[in-house]
C-alpha atoms as a PDB file:
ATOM      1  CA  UNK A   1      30.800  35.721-167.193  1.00  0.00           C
ATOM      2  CA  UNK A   2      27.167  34.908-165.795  1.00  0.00           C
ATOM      3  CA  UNK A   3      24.822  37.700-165.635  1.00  0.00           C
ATOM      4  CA  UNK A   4      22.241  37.521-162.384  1.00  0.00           C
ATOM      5  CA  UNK A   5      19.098  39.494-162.996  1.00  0.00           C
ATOM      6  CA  UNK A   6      19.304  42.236-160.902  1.00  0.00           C
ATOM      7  CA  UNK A   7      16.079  43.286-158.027  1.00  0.00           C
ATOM      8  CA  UNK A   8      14.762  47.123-158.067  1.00  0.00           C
ATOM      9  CA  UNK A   9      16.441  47.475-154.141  1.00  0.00           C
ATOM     10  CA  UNK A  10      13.768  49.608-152.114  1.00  0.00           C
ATOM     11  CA  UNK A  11      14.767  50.742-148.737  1.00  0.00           C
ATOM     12  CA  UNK A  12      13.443  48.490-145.443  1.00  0.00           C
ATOM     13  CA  UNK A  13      10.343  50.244-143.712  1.00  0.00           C
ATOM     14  CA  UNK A  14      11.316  51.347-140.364  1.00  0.00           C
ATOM     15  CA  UNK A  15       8.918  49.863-137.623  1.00  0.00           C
ATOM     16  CA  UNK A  16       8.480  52.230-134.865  1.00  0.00           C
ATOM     17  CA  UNK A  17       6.313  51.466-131.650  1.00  0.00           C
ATOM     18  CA  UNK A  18       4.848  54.583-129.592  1.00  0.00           C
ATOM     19  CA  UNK A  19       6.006  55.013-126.466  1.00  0.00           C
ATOM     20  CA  UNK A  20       3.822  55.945-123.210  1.00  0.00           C
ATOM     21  CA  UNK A  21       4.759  59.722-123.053  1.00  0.00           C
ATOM     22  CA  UNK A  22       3.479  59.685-126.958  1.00  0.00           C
ATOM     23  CA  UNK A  23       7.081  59.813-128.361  1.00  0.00           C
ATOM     24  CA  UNK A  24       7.807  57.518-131.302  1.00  0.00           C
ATOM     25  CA  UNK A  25      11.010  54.802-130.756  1.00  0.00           C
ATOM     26  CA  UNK A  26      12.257  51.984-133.177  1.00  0.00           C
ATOM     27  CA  UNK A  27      10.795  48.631-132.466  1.00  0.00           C
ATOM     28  CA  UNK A  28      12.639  46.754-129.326  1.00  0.00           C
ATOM     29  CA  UNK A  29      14.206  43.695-132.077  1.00  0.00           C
ATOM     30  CA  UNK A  30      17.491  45.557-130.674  1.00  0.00           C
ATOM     31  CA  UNK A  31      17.158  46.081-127.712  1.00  0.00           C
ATOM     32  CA  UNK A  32      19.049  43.563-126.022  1.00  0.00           C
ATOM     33  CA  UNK A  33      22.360  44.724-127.688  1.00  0.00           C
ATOM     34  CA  UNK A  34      21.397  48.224-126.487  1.00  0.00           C
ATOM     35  CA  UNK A  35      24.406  48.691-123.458  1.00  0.00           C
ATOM     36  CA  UNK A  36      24.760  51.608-120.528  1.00  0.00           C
ATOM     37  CA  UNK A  37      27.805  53.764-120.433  1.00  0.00           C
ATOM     38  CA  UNK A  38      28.942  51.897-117.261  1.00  0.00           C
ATOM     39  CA  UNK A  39      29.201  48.577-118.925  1.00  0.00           C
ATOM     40  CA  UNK A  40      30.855  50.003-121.681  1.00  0.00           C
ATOM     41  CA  UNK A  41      34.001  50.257-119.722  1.00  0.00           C
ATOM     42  CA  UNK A  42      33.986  47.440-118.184  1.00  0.00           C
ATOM     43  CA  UNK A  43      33.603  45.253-121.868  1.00  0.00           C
ATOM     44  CA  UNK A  44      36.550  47.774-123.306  1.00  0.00           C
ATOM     45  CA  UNK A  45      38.800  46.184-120.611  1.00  0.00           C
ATOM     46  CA  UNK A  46      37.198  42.928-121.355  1.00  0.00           C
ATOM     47  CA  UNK A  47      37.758  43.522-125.340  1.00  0.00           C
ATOM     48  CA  UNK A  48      41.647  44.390-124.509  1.00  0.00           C
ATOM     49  CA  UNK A  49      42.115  41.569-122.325  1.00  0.00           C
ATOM     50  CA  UNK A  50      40.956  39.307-125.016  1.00  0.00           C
ATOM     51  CA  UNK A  51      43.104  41.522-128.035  1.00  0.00           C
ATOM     52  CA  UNK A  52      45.934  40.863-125.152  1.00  0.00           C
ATOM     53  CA  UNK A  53      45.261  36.969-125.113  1.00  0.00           C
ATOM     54  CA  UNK A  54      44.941  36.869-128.755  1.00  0.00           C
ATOM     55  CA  UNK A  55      48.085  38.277-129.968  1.00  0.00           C
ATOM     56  CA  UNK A  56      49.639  35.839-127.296  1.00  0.00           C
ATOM     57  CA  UNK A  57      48.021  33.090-129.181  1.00  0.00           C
ATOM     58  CA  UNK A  58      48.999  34.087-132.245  1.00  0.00           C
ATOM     59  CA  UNK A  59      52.720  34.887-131.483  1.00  0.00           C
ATOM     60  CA  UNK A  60      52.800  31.256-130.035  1.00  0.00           C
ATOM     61  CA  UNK A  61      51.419  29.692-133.466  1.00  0.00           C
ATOM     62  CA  UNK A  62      53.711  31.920-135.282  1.00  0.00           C
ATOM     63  CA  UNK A  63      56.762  30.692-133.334  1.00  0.00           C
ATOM     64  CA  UNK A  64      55.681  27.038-133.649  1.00  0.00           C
ATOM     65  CA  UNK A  65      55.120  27.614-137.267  1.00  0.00           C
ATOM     66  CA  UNK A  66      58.839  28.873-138.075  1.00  0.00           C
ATOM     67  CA  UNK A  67      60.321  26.120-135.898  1.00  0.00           C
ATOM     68  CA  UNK A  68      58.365  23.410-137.529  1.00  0.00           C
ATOM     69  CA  UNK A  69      59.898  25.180-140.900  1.00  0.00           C
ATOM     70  CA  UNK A  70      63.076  24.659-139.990  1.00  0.00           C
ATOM     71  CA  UNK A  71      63.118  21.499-138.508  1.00  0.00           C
ATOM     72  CA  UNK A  72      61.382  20.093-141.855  1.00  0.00           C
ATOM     73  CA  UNK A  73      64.669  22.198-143.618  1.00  0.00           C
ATOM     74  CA  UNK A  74      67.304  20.794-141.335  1.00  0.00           C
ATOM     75  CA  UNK A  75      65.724  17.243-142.203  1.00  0.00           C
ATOM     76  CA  UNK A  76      65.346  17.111-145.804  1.00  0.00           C
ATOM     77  CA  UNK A  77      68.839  18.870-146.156  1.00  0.00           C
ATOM     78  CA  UNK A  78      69.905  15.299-143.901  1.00  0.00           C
ATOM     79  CA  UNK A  79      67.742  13.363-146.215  1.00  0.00           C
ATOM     80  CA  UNK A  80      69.555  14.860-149.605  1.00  0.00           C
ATOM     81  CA  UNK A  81      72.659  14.400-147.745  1.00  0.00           C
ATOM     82  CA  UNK A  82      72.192  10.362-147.459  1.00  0.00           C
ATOM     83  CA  UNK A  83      70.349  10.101-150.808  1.00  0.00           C
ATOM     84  CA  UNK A  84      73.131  11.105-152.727  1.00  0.00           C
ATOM     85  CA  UNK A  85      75.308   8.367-150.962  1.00  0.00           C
ATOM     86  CA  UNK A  86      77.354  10.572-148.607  1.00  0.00           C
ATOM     87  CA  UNK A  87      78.841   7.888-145.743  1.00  0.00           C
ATOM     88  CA  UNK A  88      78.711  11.285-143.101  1.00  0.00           C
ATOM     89  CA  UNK A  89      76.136  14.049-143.657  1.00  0.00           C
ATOM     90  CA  UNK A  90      76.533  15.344-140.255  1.00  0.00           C
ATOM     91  CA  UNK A  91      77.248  18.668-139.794  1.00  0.00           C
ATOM     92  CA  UNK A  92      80.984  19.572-138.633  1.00  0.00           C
ATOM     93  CA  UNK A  93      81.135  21.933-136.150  1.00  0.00           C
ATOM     94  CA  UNK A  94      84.535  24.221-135.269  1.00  0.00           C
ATOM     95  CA  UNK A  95      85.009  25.551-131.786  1.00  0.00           C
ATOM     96  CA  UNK A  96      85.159  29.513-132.707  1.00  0.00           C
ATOM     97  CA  UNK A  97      88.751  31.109-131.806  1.00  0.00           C
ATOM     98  CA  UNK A  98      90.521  34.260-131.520  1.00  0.00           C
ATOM     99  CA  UNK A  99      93.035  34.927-134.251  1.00  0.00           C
ATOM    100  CA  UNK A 100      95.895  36.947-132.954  1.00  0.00           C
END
């Protein structure tokens, strides 16, 4: 296990700028991410359009995932089929009928 020396952690100084009516506000470094009510709406339909196009995304690579899966199944059970020497590995398939 390595040890790291550890720092004495001292809380950042908050830098605050006076405003022009004499009221004290935290410097403008975030400023730009500050938003308006208005455009909050507006980016919560943007946000669940995006959620909507991501889980579309994902459902699709999901999907292609499992199919790839099972081809790669469907040929290596082919492949074990013709290693062992089998002269016909394919698969026999029966019409389904009703038994009276």
């Amino acid at each position: 296990m390595l040890r790291f020396p550890r720092r004495p952690t001292e809380p950042l100084p908050l830098r605050v700028v006076p405003s022009d009516d004499g009221t004290i506000e935290p410097d403008g470094e975030f400023v730009q991410y500050e938003q308006d009510h208005d455009d909050v709406a507006v980016n919560y339909r943007h946000r669940a359009l995006m959620n909507v196009i991501a889980l579309v995304i994902v459902t699709v690579l999901v999907g292609a995932g499992v199919w790839i899966a099972d081809t790669i199944a469907a040929i290596q059970r082919d492949q074990d089929c013709v290693i062992q020497g089998r002269s016909n590995c394919a698969p026999v398939e029966l019409p389904l009928t009703k038994r009276q």
